[in-house]
Protein backbone atom coordinates (compact mmCIF):
# COMPACT_ATOMS: atom_id res chain seq x y z
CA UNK A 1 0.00 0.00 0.00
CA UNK A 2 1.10 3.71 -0.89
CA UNK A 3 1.16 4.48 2.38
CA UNK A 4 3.18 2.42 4.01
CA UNK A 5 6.22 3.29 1.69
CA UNK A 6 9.48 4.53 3.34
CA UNK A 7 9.48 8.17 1.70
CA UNK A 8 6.59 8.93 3.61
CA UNK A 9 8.65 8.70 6.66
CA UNK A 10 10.76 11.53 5.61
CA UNK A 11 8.35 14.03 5.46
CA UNK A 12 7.68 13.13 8.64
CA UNK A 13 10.66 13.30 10.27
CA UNK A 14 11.42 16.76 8.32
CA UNK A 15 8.41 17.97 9.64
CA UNK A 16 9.21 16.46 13.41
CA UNK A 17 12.47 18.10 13.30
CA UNK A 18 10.88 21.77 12.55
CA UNK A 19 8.33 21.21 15.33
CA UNK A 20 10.73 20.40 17.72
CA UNK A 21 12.87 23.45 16.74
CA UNK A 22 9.91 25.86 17.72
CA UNK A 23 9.82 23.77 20.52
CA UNK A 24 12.99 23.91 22.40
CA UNK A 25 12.96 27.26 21.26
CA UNK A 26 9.48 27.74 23.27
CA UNK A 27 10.80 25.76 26.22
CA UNK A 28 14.31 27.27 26.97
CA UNK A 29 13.19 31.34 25.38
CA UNK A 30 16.16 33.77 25.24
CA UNK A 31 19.69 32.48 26.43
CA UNK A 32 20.44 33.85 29.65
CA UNK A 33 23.11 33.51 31.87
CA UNK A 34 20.71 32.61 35.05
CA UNK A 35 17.38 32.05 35.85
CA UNK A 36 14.74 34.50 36.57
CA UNK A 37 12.87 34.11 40.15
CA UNK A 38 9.53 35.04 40.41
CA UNK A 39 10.30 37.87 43.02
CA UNK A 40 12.17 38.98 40.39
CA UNK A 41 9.50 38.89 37.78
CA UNK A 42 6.63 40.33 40.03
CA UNK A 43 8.97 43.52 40.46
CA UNK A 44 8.94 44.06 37.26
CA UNK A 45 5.19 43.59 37.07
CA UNK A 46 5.20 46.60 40.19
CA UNK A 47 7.14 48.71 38.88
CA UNK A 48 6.19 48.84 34.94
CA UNK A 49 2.55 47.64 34.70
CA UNK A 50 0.24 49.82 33.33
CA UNK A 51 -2.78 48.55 34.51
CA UNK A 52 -1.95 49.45 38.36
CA UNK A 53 0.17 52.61 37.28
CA UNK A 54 -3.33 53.82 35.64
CA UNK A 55 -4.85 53.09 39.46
CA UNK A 56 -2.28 54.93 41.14
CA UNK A 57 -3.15 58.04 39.49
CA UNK A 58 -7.02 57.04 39.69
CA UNK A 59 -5.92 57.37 43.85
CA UNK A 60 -3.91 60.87 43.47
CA UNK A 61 -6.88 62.24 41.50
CA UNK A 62 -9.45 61.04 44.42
CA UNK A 63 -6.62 62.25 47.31
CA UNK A 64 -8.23 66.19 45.39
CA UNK A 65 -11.11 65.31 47.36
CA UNK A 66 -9.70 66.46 50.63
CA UNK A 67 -8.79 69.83 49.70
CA UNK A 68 -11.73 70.20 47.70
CA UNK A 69 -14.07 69.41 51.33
CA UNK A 70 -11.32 71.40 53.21
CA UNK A 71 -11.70 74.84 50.70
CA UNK A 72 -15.30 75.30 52.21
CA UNK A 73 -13.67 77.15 54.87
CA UNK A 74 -11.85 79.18 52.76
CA UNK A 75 -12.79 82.77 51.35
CA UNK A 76 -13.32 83.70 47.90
CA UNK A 77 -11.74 86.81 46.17
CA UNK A 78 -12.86 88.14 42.99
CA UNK A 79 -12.04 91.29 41.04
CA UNK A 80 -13.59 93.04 38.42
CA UNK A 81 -13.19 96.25 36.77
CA UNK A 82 -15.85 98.34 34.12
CA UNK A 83 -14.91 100.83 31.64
CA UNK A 84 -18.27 102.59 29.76
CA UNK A 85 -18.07 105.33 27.39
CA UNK A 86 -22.29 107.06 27.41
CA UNK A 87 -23.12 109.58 24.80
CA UNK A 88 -26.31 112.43 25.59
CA UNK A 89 -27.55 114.71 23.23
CA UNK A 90 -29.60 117.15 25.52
CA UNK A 91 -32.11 120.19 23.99
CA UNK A 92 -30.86 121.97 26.79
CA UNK A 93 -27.86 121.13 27.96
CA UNK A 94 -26.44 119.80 24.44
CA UNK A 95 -23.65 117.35 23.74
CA UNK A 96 -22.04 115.42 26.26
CA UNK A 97 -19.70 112.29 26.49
CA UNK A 98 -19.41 110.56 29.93
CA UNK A 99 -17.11 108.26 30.48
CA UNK A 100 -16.68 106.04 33.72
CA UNK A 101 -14.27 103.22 35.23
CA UNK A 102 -14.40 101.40 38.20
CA UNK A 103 -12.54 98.44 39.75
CA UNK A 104 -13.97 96.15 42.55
CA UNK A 105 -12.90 93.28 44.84
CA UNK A 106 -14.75 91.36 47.01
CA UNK A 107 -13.85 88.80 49.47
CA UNK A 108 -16.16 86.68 50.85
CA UNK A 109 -15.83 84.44 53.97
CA UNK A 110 -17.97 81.61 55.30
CA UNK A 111 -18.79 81.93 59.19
CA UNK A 112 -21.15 78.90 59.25
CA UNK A 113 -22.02 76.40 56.80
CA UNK A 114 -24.67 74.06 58.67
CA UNK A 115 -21.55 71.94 59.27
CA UNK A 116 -20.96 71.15 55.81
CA UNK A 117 -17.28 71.26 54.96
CA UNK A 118 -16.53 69.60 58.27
CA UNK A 119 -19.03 66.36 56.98
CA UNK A 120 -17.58 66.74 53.69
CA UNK A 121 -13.71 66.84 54.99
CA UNK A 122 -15.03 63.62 56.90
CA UNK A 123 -16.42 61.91 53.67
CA UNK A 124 -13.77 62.55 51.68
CA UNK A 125 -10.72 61.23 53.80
CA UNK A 126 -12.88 58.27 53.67
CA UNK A 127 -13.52 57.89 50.31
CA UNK A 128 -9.59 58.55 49.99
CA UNK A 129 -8.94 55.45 52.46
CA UNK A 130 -11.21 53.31 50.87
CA UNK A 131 -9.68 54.17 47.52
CA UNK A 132 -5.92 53.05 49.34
CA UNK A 133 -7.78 49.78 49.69
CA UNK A 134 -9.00 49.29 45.99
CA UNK A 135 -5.45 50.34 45.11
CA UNK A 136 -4.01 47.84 46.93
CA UNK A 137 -6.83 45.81 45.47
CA UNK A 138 -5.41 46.17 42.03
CA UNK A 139 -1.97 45.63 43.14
CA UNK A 140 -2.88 42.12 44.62
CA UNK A 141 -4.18 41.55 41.30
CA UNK A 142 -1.77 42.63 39.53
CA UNK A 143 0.80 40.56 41.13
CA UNK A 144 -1.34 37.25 41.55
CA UNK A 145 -1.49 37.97 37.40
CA UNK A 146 1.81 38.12 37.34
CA UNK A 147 2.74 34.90 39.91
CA UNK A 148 -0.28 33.11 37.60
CA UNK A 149 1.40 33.99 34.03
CA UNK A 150 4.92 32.70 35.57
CA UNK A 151 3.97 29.98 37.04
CA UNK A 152 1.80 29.18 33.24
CA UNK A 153 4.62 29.67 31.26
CA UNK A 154 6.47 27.17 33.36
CA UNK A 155 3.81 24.66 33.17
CA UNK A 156 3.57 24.75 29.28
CA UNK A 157 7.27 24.75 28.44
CA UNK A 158 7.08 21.53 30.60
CA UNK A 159 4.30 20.22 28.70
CA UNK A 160 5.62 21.06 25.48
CA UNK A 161 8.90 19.19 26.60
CA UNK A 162 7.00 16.02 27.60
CA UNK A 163 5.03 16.26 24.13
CA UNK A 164 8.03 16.57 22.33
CA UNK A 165 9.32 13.36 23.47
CA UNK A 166 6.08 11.91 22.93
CA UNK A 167 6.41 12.64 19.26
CA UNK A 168 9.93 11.13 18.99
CA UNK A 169 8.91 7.88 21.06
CA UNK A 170 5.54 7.46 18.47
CA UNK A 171 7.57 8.52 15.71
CA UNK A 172 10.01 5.83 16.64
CA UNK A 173 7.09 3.06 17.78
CA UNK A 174 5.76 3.83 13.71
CA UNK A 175 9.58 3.17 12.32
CA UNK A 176 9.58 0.37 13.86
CA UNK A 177 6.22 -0.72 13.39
CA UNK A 178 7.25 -0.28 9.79
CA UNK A 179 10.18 -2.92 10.08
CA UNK A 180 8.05 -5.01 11.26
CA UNK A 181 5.56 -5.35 8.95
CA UNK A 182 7.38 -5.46 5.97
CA UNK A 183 9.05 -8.47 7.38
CA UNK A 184 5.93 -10.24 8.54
CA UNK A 185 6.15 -10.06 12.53
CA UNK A 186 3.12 -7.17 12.52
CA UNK A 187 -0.28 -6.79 10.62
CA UNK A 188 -0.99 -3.50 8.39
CA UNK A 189 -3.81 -2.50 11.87
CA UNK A 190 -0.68 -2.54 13.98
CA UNK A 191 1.04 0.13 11.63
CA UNK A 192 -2.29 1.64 11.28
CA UNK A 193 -2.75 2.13 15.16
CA UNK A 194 1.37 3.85 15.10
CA UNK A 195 0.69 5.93 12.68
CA UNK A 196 -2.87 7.26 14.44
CA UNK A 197 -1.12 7.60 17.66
CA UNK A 198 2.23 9.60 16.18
CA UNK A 199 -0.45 11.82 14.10
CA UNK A 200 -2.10 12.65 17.16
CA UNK A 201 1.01 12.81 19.36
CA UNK A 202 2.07 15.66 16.40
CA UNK A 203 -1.48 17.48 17.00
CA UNK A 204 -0.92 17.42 20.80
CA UNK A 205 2.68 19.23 20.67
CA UNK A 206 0.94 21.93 18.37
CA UNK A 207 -1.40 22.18 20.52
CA UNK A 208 1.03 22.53 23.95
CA UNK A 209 3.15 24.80 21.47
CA UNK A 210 0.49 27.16 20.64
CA UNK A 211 -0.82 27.12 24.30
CA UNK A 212 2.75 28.35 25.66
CA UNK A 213 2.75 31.17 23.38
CA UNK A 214 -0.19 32.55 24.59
CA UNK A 215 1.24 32.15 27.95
CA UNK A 216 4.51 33.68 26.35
CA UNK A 217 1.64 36.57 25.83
CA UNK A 218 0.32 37.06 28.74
CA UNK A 219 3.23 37.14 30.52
CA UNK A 220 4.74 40.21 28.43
CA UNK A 221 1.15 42.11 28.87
CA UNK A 222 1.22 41.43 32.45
CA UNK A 223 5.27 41.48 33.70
CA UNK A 224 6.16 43.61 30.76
CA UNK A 225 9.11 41.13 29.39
CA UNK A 226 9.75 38.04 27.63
CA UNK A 227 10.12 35.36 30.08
CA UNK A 228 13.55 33.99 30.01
CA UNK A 229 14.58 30.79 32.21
CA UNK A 230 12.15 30.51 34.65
CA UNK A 231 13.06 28.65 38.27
CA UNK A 232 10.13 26.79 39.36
CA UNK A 233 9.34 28.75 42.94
CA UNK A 234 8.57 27.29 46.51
CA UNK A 235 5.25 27.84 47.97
CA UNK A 236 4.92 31.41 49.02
CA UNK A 237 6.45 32.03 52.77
CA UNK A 238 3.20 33.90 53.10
CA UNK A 239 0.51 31.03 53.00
CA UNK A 240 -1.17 30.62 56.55
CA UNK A 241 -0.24 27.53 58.36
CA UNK A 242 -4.32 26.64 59.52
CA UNK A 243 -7.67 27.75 57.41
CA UNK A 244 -8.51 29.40 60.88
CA UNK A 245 -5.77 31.27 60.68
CA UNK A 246 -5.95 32.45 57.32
CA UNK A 247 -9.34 33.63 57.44
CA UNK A 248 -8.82 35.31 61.31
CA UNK A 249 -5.93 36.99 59.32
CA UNK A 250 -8.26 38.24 56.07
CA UNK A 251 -10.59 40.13 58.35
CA UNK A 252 -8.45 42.66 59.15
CA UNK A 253 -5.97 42.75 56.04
CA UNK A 254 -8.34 42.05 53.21
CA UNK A 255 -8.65 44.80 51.17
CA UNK A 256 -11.74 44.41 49.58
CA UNK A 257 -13.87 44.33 53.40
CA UNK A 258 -11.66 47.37 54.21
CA UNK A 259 -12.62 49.37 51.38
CA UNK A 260 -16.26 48.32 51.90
CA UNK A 261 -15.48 49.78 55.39
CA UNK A 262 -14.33 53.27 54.70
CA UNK A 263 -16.82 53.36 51.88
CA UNK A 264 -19.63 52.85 54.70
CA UNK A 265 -18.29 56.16 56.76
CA UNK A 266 -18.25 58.10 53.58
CA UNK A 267 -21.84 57.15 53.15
CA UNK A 268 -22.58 58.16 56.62
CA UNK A 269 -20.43 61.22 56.63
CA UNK A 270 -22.67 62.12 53.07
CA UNK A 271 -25.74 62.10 55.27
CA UNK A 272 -24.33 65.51 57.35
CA UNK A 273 -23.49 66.79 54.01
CA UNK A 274 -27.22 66.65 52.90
CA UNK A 275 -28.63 67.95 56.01
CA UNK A 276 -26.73 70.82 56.14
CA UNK A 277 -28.98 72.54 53.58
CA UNK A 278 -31.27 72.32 56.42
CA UNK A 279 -29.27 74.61 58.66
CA UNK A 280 -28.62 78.40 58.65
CA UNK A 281 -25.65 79.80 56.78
CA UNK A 282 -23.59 82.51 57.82
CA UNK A 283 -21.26 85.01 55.79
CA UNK A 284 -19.42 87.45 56.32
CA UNK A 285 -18.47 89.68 52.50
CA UNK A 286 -16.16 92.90 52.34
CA UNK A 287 -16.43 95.12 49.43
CA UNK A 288 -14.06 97.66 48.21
CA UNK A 289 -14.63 99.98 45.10
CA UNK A 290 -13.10 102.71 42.95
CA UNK A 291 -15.02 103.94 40.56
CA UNK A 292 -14.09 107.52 38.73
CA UNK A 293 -16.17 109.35 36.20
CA UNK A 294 -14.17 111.84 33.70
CA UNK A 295 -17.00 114.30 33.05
CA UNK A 296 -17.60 114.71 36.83
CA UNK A 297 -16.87 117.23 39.19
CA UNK A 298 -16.61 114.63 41.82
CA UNK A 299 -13.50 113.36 40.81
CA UNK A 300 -12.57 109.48 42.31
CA UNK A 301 -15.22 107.55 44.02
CA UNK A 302 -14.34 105.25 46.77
CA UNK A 303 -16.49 102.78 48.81
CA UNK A 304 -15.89 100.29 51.35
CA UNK A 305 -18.91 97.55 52.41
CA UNK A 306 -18.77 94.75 55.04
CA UNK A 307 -21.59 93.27 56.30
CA UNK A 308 -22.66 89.77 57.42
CA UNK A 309 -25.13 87.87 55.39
CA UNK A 310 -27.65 85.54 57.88
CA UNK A 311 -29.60 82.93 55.43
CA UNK A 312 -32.15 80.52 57.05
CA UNK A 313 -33.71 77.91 55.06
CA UNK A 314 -37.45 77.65 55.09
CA UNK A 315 -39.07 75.58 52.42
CA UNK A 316 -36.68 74.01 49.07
CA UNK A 317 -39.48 72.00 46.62
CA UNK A 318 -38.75 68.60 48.88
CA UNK A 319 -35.74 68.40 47.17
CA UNK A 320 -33.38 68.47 50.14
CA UNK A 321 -35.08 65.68 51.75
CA UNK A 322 -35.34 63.75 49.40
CA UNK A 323 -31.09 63.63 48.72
CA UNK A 324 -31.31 63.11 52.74
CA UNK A 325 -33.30 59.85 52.38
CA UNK A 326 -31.22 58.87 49.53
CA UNK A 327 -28.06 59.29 51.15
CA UNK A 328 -29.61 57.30 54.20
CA UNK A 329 -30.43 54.73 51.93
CA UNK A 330 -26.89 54.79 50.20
CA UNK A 331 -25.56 54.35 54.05
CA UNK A 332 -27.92 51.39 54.47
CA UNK A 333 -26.67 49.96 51.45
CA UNK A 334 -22.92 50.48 52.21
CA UNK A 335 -23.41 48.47 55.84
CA UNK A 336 -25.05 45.77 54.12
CA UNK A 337 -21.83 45.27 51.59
CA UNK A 338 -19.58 45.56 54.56
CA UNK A 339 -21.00 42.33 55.36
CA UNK A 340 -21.08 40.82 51.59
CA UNK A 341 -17.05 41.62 51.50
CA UNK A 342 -16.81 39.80 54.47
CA UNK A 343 -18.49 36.47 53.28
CA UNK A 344 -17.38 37.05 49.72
CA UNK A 345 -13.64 37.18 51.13
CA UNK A 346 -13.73 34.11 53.41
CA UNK A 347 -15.38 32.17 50.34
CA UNK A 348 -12.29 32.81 48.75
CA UNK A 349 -9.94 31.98 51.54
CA UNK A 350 -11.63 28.78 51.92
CA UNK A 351 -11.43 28.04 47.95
CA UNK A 352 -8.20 29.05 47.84
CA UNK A 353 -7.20 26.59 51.07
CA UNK A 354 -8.88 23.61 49.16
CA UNK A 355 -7.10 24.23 45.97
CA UNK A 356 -4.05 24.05 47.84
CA UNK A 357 -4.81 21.11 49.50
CA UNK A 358 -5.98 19.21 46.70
CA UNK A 359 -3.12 20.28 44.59
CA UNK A 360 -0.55 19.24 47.29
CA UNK A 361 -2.57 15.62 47.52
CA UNK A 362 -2.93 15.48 43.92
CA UNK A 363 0.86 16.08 42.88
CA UNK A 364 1.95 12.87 45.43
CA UNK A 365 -1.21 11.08 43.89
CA UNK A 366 0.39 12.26 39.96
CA UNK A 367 4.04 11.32 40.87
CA UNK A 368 3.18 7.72 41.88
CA UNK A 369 1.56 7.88 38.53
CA UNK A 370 4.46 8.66 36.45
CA UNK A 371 7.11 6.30 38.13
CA UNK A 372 4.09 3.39 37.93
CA UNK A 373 3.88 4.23 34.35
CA UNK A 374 6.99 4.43 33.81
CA UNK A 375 7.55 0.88 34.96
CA UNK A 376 4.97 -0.54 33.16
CA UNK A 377 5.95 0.99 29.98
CA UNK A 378 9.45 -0.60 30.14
CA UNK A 379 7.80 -3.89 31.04
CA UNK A 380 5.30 -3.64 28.26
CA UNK A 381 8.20 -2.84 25.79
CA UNK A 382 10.37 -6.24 27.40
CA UNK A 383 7.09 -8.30 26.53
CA UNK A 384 6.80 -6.80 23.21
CA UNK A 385 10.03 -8.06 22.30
CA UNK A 386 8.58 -11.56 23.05
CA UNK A 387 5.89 -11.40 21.05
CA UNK A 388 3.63 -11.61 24.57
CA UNK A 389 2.25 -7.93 24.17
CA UNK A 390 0.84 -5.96 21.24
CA UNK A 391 2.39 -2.84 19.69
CA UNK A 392 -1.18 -1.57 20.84
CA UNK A 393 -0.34 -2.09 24.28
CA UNK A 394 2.87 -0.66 23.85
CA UNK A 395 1.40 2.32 22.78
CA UNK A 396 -1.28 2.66 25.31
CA UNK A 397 1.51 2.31 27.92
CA UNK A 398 3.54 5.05 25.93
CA UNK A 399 0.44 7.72 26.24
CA UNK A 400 -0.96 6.60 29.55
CA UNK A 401 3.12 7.80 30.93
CA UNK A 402 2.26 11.12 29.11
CA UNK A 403 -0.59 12.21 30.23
CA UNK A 404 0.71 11.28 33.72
CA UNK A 405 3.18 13.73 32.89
CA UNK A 406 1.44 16.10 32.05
CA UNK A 407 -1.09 15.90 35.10
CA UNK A 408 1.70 16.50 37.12
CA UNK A 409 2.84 19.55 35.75
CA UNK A 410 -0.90 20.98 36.28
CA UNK A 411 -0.80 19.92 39.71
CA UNK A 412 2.82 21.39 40.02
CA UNK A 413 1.49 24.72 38.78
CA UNK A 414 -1.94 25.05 40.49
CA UNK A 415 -0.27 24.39 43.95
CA UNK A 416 1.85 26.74 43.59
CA UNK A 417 -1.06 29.51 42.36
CA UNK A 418 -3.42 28.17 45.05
CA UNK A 419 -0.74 29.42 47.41
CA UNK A 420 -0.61 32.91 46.33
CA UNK A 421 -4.82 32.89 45.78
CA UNK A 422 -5.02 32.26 49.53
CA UNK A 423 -1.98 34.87 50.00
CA UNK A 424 -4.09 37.83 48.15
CA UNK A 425 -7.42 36.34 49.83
CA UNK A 426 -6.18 37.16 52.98
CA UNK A 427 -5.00 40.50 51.96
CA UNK A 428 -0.87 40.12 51.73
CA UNK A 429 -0.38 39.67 48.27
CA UNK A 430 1.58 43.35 47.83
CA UNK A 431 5.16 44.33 47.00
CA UNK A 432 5.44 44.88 50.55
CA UNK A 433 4.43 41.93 52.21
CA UNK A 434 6.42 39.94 49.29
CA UNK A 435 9.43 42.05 50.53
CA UNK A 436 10.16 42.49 46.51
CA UNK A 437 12.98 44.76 45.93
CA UNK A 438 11.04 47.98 44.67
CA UNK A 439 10.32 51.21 45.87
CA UNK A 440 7.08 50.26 47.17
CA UNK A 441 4.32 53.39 46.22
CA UNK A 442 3.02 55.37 49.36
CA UNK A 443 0.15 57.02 48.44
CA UNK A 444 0.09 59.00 51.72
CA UNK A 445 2.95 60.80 50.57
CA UNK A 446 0.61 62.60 47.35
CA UNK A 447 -2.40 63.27 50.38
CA UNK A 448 0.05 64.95 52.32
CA UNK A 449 1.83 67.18 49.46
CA UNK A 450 -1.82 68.30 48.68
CA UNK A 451 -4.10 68.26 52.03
CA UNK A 452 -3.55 72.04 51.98
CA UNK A 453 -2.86 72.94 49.08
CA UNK A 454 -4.74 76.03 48.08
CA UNK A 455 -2.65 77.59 44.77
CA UNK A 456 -0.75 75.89 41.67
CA UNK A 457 -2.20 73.54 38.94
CA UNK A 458 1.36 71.58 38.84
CA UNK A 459 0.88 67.96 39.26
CA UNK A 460 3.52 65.23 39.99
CA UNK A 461 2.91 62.55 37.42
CA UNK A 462 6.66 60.75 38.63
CA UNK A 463 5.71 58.58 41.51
């Protein structure tokens, strides 16, 4: 039959050869003269990624909420000046031009404000606290990202290595399957059932391939580099020791239930701000002008004004009341998610605690599997050689040792990311807690430089 000719085995060994090219290529990446560590890899994930750079000027644009709440106890100064030119044409008096300039400035203080700008000052540091949380947020998830795309890339490159082999063992199982036959010691099925099995054993190392790249992929979106020679990590330091422990410690670090916190005083804090248009305001205005007339006898014009302004609210449409209830309602709302954070986080500490446990079991349960395969496939092989197994069974054996492989180098991976889920579940998955060596961003630092700041546009867009 046509094809069971020799020539068709050079195709596919030229073909084999260019697939395992891209693969070693894939599985090693750029030659480097040591590995990269995943500390190493998540500071470059801190310090370049966009996605949390993007959040960290999200937070210095909310920190403008302070001053903003503060400037309510601030006065206003404004200036203005007129110039007007009149014509009159009198029966009388006749002709006459007039004109008249004046310049005014008024400054205008707030006495009382129904305790608005102190609720206000109160909302906003909140808001600004809870937004340190979802900053932190993003930073946890940009680094478990980051952990999860090295520890992928990893994986695959250890897939595609087990594949690879695969292929040459089929390949080898079909030469020789070949051999066989045309001597008489196989049937054509036997050949049939090699060649199936190194067609598919091709398919799967494309496959592996063209998963790894778009790990290769993700990594560079997420660490911001190709991923050179990666050392496979130890389970993060960080990982509790008990589940009680873990989820004792993700009530008070977690920063989704503290944001859910400080977003409940804001609420509150709002309420004050709404009922203060309930309340008296007082203010006190001074008003100096200079006003001078050039047809006028009187010559330069000066006058001074202060007074204080008393305004008591009586009736506004229902309007007022109504943001009052809505803002009560917001507060009621808040409270309620305080408690959702809370359960949503200790679902994922728990989640994350099984994974970790299962992968742990799961990779002694996967490594019996490969050295039990292992032995059986070189037993299979010895009876093979006897004639007392099938090149079937061979090839069973062959692909029952790969997939045990490759199960272990999911489990490998997954413990691994389990341990760092449970790390950002309970709250410590940041470039400080993971000691990485980075300047680690203090957003206190922008609060500070612009709690009282009251001139200048200038922003600092370098931190």
């Amino acid at each position: 039959m046509v094809y069971l000719k020799r020539p068709k085995l050079k195709v596919q060994a030229s073909w084999l050869a260019a697939l395992c090219v891209a693969a070693t290529a894939a599985i090693h990446g750029p030659a480097t003269a040591s590995a990269e560590t995943i500390a190493s890899a998540l500071a470059k994930a801190y310090v370049g990624n966009p996605q949390l750079k993007a959040d960290q000027a999200r937070q210095r644009a909310t920190d403008e909420q302070v001053p903003q709440a503060k400037s309510g106890w601030r006065p206003t100064v404004t200036t203005s000046t007129e110039v007007s030119k009149s014509y009159q044409d009198n029966s009388i008096s006749g002709k006459s031009d007039f004109l008249t300039r004046s310049f005014n400035i008024t400054l205008s203080q707030p006495v009382f404000d129904g305790f608005r700008s102190e609720n206000a000052l109160r909302e906003a540091e909140a808001t600004v606290l809870a937004g340190n949380q979802n900053l932190l947020s993003v930073e946890q998830e940009v680094l478990l990202n980051g952990a999860t795309a090295y520890m992928n890339v990893i994986r695959d490159r250890e897939i595609v290595n087990y594949r690879r082999k695969s292929v040459e063992n089929f390949s080898e199982q079909l030469r020789a399957a070949n051999a066989r036959f045309e001597v008489g010691e196989v049937t054509r099925t036997d050949v049939s059932q090699a060649r199936a099995r190194a067609s598919q054993a091709r398919s799967d190392l494309a496959v592996a391939i063209g998963n790894l790249q778009t790990s290769v992929a993700n990594y560079i979106r997420i660490i911001g580099d190709k991923p050179r020679r990666l050392r496979f990590p130890r389970l993060s330091p960080r990982v509790p020791k008990t589940l009680r422990a873990a989820i004792n410690i993700s009530g008070e670090t977690n920063p989704q239930i503290l944001a859910a916190a400080f977003n409940e005083e804001a609420a509150a804090a709002n309420i004050g701000v709404r009922k203060s248009d309930l309340l008296p305001k007082l203010n006190f205005e001074a008003l100096y002008q200079v006003s001078r007339n050039a047809t006028s006898t009187s010559g330069t014009t000066e006058t001074g004004v202060i007074q204080g302004t008393l305004s008591v609210p009586i009736y506004q449409s229902g309007s007022v009341y109504s943001r009052i209830r809505e803002a009560k309602h917001t507060a009621s709302q808040r409270k309620l998610q305080v408690l959702d954070a809370h359960r949503q986080v200790r679902e994922q500490v728990v989640s994350a605690w099984h994974l970790l446990k299962a992968a742990t079991a799961t990779i002694a349960a996967a490594n019996d599997a490969v050295a039990a395969n292992q032995v059986a496939l070189d037993g299979v092989r010895q009876e093979a050689q006897v004639g007392t197994r099938t090149t079937l069974d061979v090839l069973d054996a062959q692909n029952e040792l790969v997939n045990a492989q490759v199960a272990l180098a999911n489990a490998r991976r997954d413990r691994i990311v389990a341990g760092y889920q449970l790390v950002a579940a309970i709250g410590r998955m940041t470039a400080a807690d993971l000691r990485l060596s980075v300047n680690v961003y203090d957003p206190r630092r922008n609060l500070e430089e612009v709690r009282d700041k009251a001139f200048g546009a200038r922003i600092n867009t370098s931190e």
